[in-house]
PDB file of N, CA and C in Angstrom:
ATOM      1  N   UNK A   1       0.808  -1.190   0.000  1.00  0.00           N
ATOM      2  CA  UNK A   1       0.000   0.000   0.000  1.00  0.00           C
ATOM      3  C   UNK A   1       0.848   1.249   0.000  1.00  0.00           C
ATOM      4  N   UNK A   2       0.035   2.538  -0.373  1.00  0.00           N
ATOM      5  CA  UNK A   2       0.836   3.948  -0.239  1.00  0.00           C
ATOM      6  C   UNK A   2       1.574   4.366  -1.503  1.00  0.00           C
ATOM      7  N   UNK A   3       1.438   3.168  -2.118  1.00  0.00           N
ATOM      8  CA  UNK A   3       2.340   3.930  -3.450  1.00  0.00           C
ATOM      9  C   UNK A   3       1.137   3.849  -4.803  1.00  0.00           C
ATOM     10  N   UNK A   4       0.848   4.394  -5.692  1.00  0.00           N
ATOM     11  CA  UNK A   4       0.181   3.772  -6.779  1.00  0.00           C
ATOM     12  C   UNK A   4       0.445   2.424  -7.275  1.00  0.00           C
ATOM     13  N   UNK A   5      -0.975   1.943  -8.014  1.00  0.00           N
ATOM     14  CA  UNK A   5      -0.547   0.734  -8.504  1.00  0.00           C
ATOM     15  C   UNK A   5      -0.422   0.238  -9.965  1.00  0.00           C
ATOM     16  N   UNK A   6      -0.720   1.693 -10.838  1.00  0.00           N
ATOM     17  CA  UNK A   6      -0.434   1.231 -11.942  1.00  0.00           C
ATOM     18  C   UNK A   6       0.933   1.640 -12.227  1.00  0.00           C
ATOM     19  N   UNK A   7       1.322   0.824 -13.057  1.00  0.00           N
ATOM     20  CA  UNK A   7       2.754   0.506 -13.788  1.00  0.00           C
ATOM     21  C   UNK A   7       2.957   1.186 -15.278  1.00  0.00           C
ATOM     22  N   UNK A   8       1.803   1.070 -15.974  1.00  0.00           N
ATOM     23  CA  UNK A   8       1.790   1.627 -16.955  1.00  0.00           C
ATOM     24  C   UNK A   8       2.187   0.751 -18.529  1.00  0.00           C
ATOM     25  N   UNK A   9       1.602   1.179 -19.563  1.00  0.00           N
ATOM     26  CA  UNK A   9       2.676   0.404 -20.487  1.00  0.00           C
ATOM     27  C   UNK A   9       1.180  -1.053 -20.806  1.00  0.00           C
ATOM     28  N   UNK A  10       1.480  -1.923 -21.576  1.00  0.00           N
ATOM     29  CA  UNK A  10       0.756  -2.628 -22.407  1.00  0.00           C
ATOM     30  C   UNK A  10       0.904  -3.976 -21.120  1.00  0.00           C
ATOM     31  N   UNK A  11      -0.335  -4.535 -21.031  1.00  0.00           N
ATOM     32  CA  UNK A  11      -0.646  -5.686 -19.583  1.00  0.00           C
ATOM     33  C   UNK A  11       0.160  -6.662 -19.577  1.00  0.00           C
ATOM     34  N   UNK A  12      -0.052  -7.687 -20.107  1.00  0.00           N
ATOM     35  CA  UNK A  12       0.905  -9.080 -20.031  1.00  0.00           C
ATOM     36  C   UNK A  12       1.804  -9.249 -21.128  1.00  0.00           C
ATOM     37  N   UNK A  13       2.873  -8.638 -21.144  1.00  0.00           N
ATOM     38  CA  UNK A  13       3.978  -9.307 -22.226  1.00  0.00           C
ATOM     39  C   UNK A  13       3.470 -10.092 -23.490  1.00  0.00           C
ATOM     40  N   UNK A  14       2.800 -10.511 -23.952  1.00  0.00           N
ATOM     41  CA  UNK A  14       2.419 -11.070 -25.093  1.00  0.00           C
ATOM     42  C   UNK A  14       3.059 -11.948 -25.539  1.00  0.00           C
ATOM     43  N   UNK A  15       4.179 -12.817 -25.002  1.00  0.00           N
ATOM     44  CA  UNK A  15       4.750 -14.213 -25.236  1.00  0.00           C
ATOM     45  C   UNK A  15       5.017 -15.110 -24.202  1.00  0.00           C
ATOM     46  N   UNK A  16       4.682 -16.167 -24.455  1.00  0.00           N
ATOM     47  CA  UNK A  16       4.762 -17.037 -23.180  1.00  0.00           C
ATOM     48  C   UNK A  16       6.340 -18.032 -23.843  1.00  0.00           C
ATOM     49  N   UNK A  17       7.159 -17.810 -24.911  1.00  0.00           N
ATOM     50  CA  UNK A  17       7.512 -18.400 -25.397  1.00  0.00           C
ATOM     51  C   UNK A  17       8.970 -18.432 -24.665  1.00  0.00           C
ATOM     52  N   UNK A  18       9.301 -17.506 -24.198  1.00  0.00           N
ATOM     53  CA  UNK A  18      10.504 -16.988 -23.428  1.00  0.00           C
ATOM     54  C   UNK A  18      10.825 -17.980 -21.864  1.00  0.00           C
ATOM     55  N   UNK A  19      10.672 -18.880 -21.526  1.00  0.00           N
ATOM     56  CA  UNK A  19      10.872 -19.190 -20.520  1.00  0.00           C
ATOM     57  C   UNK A  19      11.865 -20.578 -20.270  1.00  0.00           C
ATOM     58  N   UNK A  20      13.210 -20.038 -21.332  1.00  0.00           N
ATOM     59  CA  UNK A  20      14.519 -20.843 -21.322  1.00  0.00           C
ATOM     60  C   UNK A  20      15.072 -20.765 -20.088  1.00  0.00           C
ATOM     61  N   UNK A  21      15.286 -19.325 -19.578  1.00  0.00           N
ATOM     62  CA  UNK A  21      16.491 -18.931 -18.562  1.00  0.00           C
ATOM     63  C   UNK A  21      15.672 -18.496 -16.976  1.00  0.00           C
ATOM     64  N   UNK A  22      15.201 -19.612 -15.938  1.00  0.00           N
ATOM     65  CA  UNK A  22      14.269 -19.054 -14.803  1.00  0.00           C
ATOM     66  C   UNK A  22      15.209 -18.199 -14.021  1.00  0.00           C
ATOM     67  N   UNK A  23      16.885 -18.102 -14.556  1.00  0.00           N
ATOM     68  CA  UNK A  23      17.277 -16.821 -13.360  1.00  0.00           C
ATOM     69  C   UNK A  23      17.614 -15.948 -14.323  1.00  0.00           C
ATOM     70  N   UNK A  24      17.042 -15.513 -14.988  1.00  0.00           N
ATOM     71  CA  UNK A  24      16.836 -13.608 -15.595  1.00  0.00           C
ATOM     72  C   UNK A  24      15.714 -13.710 -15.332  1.00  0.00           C
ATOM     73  N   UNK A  25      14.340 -14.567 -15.488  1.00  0.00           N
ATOM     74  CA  UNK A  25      13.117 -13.931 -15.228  1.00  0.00           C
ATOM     75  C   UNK A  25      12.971 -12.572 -14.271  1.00  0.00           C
ATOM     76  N   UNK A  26      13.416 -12.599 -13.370  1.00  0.00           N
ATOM     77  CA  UNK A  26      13.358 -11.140 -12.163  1.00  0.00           C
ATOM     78  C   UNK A  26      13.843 -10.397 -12.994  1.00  0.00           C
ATOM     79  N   UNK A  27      14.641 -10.482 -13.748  1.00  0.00           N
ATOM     80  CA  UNK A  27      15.802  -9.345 -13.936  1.00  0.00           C
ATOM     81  C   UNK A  27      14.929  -8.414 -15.392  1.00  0.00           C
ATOM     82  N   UNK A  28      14.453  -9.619 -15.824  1.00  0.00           N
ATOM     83  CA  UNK A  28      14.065  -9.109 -17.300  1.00  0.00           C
ATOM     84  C   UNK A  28      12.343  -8.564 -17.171  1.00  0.00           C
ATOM     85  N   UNK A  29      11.440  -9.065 -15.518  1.00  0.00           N
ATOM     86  CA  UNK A  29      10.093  -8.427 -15.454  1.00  0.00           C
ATOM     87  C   UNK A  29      10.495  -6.835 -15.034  1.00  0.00           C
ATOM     88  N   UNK A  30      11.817  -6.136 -14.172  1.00  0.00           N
ATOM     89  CA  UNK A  30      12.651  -5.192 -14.036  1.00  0.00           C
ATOM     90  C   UNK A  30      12.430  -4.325 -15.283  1.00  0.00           C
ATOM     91  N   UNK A  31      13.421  -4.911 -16.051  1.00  0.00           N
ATOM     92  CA  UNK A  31      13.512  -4.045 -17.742  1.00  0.00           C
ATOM     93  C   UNK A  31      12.646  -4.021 -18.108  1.00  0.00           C
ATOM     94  N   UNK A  32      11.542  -4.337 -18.304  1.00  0.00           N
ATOM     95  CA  UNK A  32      10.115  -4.303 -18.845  1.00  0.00           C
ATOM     96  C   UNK A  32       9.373  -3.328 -18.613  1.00  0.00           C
ATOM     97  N   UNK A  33       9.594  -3.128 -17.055  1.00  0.00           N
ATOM     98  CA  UNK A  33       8.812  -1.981 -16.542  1.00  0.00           C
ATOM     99  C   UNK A  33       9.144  -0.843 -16.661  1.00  0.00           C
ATOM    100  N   UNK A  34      10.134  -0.299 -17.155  1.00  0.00           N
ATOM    101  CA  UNK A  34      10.584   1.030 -17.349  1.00  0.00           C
ATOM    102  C   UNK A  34      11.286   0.465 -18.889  1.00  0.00           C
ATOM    103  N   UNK A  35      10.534   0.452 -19.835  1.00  0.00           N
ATOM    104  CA  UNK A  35      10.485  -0.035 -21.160  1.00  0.00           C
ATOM    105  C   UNK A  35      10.077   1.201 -22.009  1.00  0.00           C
ATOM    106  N   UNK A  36      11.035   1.796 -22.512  1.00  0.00           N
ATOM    107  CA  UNK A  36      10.751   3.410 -23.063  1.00  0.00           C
ATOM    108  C   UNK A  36       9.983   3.120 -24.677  1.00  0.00           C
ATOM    109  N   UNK A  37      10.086   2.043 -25.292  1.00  0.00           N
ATOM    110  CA  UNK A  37       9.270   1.495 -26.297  1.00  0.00           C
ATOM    111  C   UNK A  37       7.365   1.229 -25.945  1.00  0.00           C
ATOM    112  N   UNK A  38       7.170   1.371 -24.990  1.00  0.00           N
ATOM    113  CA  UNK A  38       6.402   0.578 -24.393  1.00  0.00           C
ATOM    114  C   UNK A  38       5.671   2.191 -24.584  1.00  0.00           C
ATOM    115  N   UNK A  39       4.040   2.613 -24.706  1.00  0.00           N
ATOM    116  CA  UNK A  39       3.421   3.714 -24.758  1.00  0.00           C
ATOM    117  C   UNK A  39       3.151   3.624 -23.669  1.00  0.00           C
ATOM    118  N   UNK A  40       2.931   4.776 -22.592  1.00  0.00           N
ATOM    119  CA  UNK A  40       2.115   5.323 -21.657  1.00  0.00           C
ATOM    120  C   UNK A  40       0.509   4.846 -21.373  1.00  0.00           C
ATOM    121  N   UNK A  41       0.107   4.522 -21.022  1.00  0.00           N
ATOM    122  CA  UNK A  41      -1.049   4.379 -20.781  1.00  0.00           C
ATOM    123  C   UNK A  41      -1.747   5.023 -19.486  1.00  0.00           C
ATOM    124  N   UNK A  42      -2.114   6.270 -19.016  1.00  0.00           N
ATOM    125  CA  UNK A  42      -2.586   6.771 -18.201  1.00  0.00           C
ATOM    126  C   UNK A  42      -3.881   6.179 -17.478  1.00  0.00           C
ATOM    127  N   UNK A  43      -3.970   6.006 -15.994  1.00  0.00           N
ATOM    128  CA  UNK A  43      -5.200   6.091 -15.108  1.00  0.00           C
ATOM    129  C   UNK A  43      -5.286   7.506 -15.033  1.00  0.00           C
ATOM    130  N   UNK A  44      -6.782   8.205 -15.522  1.00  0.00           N
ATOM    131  CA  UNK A  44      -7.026   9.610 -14.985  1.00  0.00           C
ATOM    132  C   UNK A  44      -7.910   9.423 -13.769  1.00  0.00           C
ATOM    133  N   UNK A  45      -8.474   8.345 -13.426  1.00  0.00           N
ATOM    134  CA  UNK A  45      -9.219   8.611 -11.933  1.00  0.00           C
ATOM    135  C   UNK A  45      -7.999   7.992 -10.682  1.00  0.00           C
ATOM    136  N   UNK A  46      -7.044   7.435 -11.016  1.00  0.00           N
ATOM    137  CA  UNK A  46      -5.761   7.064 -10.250  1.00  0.00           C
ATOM    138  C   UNK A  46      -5.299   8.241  -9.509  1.00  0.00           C
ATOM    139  N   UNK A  47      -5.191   8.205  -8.161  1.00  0.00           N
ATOM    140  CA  UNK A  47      -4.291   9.377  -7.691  1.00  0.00           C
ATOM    141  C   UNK A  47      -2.702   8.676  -7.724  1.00  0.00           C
ATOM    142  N   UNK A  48      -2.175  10.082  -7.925  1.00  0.00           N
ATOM    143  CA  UNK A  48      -0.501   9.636  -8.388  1.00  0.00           C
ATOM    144  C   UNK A  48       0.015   9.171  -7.209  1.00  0.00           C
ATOM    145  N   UNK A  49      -0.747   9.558  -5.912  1.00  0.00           N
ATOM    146  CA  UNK A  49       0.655   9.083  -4.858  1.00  0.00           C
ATOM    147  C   UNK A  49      -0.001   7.896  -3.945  1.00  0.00           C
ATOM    148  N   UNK A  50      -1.480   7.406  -3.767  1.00  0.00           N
ATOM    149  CA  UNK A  50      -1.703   6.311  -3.288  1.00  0.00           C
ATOM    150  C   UNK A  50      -2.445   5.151  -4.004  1.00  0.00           C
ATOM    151  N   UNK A  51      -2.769   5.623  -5.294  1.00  0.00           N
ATOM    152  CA  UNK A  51      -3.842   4.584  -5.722  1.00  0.00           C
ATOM    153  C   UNK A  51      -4.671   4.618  -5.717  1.00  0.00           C
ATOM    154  N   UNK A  52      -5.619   5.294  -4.593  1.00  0.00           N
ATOM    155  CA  UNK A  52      -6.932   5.811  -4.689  1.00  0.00           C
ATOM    156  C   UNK A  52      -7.671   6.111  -5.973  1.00  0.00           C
ATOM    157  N   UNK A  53      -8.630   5.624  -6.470  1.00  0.00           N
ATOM    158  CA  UNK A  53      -9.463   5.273  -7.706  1.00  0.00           C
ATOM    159  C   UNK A  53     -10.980   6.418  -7.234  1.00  0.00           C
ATOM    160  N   UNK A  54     -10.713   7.226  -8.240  1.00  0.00           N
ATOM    161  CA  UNK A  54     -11.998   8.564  -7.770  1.00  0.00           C
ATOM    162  C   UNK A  54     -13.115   8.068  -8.768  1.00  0.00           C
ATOM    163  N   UNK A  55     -14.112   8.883  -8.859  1.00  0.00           N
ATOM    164  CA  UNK A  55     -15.228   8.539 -10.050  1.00  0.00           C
ATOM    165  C   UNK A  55     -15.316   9.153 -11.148  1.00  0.00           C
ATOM    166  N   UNK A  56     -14.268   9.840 -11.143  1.00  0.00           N
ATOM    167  CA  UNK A  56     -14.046  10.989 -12.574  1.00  0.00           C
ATOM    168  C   UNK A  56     -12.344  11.527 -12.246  1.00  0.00           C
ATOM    169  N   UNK A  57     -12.062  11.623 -13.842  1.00  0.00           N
ATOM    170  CA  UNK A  57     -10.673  12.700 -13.776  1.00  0.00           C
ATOM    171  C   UNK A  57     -10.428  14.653 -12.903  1.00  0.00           C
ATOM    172  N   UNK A  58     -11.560  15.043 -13.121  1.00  0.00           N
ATOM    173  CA  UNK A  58     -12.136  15.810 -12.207  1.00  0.00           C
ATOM    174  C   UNK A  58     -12.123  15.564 -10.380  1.00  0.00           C
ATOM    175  N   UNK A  59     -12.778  14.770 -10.446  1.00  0.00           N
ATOM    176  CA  UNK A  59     -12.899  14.389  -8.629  1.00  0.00           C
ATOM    177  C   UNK A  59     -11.378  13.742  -8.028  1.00  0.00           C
ATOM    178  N   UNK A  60     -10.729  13.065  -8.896  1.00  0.00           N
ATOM    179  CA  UNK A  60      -9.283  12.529  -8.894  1.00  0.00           C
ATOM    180  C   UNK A  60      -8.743  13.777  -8.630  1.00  0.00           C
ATOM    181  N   UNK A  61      -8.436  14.994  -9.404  1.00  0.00           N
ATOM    182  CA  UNK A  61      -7.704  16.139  -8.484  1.00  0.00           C
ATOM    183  C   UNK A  61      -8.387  16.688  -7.317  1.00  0.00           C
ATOM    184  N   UNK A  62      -9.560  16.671  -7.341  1.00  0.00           N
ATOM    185  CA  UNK A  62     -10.001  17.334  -6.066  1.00  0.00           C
ATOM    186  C   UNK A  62      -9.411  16.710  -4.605  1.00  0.00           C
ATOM    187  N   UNK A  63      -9.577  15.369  -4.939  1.00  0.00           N
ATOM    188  CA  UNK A  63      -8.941  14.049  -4.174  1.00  0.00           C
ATOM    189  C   UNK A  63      -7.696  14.487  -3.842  1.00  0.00           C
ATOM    190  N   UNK A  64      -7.042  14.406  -4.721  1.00  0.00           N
ATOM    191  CA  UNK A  64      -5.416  15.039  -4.483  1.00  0.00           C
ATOM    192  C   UNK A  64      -4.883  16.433  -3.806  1.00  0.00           C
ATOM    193  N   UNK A  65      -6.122  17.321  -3.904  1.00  0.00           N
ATOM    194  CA  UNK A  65      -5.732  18.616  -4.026  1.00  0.00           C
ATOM    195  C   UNK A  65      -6.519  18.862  -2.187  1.00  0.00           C
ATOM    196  N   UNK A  66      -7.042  17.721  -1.814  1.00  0.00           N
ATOM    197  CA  UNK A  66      -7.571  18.084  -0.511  1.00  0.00           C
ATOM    198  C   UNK A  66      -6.874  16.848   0.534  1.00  0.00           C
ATOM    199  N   UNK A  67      -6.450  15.978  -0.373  1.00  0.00           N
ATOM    200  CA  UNK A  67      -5.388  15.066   0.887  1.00  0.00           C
ATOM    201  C   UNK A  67      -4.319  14.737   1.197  1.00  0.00           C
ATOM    202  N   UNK A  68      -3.693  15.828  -0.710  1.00  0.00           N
ATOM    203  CA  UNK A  68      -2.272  15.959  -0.064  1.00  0.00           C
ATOM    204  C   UNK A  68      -1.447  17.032  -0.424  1.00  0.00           C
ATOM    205  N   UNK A  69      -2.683  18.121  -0.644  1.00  0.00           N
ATOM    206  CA  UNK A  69      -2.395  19.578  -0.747  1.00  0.00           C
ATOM    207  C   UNK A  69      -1.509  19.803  -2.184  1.00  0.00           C
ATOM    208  N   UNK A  70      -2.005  18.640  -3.423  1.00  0.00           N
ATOM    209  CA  UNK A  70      -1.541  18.694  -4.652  1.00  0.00           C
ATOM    210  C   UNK A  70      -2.192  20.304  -5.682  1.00  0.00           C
ATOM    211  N   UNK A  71      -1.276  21.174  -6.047  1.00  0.00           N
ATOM    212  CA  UNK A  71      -1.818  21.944  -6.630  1.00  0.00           C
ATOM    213  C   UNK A  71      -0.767  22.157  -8.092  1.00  0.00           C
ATOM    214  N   UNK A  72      -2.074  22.728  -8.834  1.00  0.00           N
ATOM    215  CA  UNK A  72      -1.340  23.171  -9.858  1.00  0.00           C
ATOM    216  C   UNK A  72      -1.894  24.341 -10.103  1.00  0.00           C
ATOM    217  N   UNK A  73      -0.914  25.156 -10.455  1.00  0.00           N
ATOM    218  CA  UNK A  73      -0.527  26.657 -10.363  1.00  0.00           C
ATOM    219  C   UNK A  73      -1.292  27.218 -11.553  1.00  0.00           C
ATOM    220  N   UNK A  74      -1.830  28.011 -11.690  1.00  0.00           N
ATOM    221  CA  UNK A  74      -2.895  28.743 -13.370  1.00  0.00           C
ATOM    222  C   UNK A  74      -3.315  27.646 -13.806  1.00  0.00           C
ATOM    223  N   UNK A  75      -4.132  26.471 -13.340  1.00  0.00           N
ATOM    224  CA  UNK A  75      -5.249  25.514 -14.048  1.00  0.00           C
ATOM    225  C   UNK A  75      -6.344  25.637 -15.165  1.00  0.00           C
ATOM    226  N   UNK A  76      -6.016  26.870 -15.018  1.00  0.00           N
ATOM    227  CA  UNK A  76      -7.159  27.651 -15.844  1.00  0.00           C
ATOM    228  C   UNK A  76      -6.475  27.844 -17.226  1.00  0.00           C
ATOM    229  N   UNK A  77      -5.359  27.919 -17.432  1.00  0.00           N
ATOM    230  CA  UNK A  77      -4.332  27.985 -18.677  1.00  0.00           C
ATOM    231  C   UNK A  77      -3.863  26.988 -18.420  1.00  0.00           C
ATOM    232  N   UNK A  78      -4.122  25.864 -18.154  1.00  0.00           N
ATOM    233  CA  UNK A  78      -3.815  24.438 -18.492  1.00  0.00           C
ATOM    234  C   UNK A  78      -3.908  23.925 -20.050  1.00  0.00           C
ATOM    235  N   UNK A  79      -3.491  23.779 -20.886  1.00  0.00           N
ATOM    236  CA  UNK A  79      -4.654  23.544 -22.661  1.00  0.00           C
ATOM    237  C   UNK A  79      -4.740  22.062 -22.586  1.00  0.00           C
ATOM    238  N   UNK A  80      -3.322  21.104 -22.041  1.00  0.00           N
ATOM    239  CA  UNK A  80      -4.178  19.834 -21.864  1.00  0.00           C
ATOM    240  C   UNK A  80      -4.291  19.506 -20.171  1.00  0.00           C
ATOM    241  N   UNK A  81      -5.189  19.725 -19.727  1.00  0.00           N
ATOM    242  CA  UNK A  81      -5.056  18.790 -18.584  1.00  0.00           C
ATOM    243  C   UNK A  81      -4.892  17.070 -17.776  1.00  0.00           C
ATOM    244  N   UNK A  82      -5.500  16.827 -19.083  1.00  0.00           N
ATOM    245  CA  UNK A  82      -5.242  14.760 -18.966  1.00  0.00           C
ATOM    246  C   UNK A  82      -3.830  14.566 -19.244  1.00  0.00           C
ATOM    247  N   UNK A  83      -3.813  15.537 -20.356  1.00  0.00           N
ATOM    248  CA  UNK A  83      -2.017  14.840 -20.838  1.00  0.00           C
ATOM    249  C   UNK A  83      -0.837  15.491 -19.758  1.00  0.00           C
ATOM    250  N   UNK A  84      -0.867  16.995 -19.030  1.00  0.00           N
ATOM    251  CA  UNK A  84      -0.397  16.799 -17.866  1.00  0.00           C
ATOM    252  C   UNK A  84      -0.351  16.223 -16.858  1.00  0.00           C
ATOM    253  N   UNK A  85      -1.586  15.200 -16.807  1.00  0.00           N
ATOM    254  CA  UNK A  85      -2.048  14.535 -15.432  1.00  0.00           C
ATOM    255  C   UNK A  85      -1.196  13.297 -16.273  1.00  0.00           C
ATOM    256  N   UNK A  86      -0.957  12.598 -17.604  1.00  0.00           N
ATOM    257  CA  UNK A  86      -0.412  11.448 -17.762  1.00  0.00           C
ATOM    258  C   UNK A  86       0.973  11.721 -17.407  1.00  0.00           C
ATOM    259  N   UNK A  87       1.573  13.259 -17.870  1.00  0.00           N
ATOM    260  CA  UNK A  87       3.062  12.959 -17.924  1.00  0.00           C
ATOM    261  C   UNK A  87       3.399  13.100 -16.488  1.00  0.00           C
ATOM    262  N   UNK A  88       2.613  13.596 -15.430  1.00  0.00           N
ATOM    263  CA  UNK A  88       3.145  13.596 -14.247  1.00  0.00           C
ATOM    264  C   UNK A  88       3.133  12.277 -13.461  1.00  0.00           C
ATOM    265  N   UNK A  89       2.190  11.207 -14.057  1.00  0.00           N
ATOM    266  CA  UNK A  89       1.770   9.776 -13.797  1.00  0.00           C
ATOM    267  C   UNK A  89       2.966   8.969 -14.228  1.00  0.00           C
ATOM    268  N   UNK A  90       3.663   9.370 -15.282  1.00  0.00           N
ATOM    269  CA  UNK A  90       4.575   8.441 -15.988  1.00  0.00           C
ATOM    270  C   UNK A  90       5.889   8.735 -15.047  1.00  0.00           C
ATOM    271  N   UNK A  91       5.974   9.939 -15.054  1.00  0.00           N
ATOM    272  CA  UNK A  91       7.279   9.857 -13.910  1.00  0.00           C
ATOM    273  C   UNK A  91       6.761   9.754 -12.297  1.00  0.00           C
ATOM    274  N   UNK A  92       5.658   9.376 -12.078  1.00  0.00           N
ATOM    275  CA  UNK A  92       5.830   9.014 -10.405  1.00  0.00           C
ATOM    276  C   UNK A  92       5.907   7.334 -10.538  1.00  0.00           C
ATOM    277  N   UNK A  93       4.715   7.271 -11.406  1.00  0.00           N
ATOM    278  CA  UNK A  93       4.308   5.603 -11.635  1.00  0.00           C
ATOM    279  C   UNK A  93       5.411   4.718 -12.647  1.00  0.00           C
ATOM    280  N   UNK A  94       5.565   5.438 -13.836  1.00  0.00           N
ATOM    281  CA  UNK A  94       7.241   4.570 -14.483  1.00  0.00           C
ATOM    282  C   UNK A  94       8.317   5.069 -13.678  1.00  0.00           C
ATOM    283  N   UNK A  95       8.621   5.747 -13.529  1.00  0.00           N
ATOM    284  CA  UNK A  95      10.425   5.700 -13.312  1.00  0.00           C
ATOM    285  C   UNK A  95      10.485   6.292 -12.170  1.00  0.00           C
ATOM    286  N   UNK A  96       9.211   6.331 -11.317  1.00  0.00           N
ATOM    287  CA  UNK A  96       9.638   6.454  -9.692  1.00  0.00           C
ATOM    288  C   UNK A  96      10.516   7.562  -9.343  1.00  0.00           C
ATOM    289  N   UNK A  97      10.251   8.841  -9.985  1.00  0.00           N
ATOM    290  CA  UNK A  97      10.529  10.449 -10.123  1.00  0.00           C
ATOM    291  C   UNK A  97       9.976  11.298  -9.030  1.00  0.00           C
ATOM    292  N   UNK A  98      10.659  11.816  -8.226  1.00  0.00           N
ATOM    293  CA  UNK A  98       9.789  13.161  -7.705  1.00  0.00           C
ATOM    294  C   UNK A  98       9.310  14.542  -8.191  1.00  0.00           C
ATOM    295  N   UNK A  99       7.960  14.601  -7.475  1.00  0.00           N
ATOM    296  CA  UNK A  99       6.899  15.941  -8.524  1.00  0.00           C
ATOM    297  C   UNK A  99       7.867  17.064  -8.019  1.00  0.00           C
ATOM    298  N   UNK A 100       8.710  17.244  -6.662  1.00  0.00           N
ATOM    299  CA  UNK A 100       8.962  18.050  -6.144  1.00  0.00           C
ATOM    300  C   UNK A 100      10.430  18.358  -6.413  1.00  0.00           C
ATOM    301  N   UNK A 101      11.535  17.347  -6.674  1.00  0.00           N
ATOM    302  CA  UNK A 101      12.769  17.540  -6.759  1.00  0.00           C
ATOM    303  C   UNK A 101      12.765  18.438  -8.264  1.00  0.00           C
TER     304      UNK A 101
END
């Protein structure tokens, strides 16, 4: 718990054909997950920092913006807001980035 749970990126690998070598398996479900070939796939009702699942992309920031004092600055001159909400998803949820550093 406490961290999000999507990973991002396309669900089950799509080959079952790979299962010569059982000690890279760990190593190679690793590389997979931060797989820069691999497209983004955004949760917009996902909150970025626990997982929490809202009922709209809308109520998902409100969520954020009242439990862990998430703001974004001129929202109102936002032009995409989903696709900021994905790229800030891809670096908490892929590559385990801070919003703040």
């Amino acid at each position: 718990g406490g961290f999000p749970r999507h990973t991002g990126g396309g669900g089950g690998g799509g080959g079952a054909a790979e299962e010569s070598s059982s000690e890279t398996d760990d190593d190679s479900s690793d590389e997979e997950w931060i797989d820069d070939d691999t497209p983004w796939e955004p949760y917009l009702n996902e909150c970025l920092f626990d997982g929490f699942t809202s009922h709209s992309f809308e109520a998902n920031f409100q969520y954020m913006q009242s439990t862990y004092s998430f703001y974004v600055p001129y929202k109102d001159y936002l032009v995409d807001p989903k696709g900021f909400f994905s790229y800030l998803q891809e670096k908490v949820c892929r590559y385990n980035q801070c919003l703040y550093c």
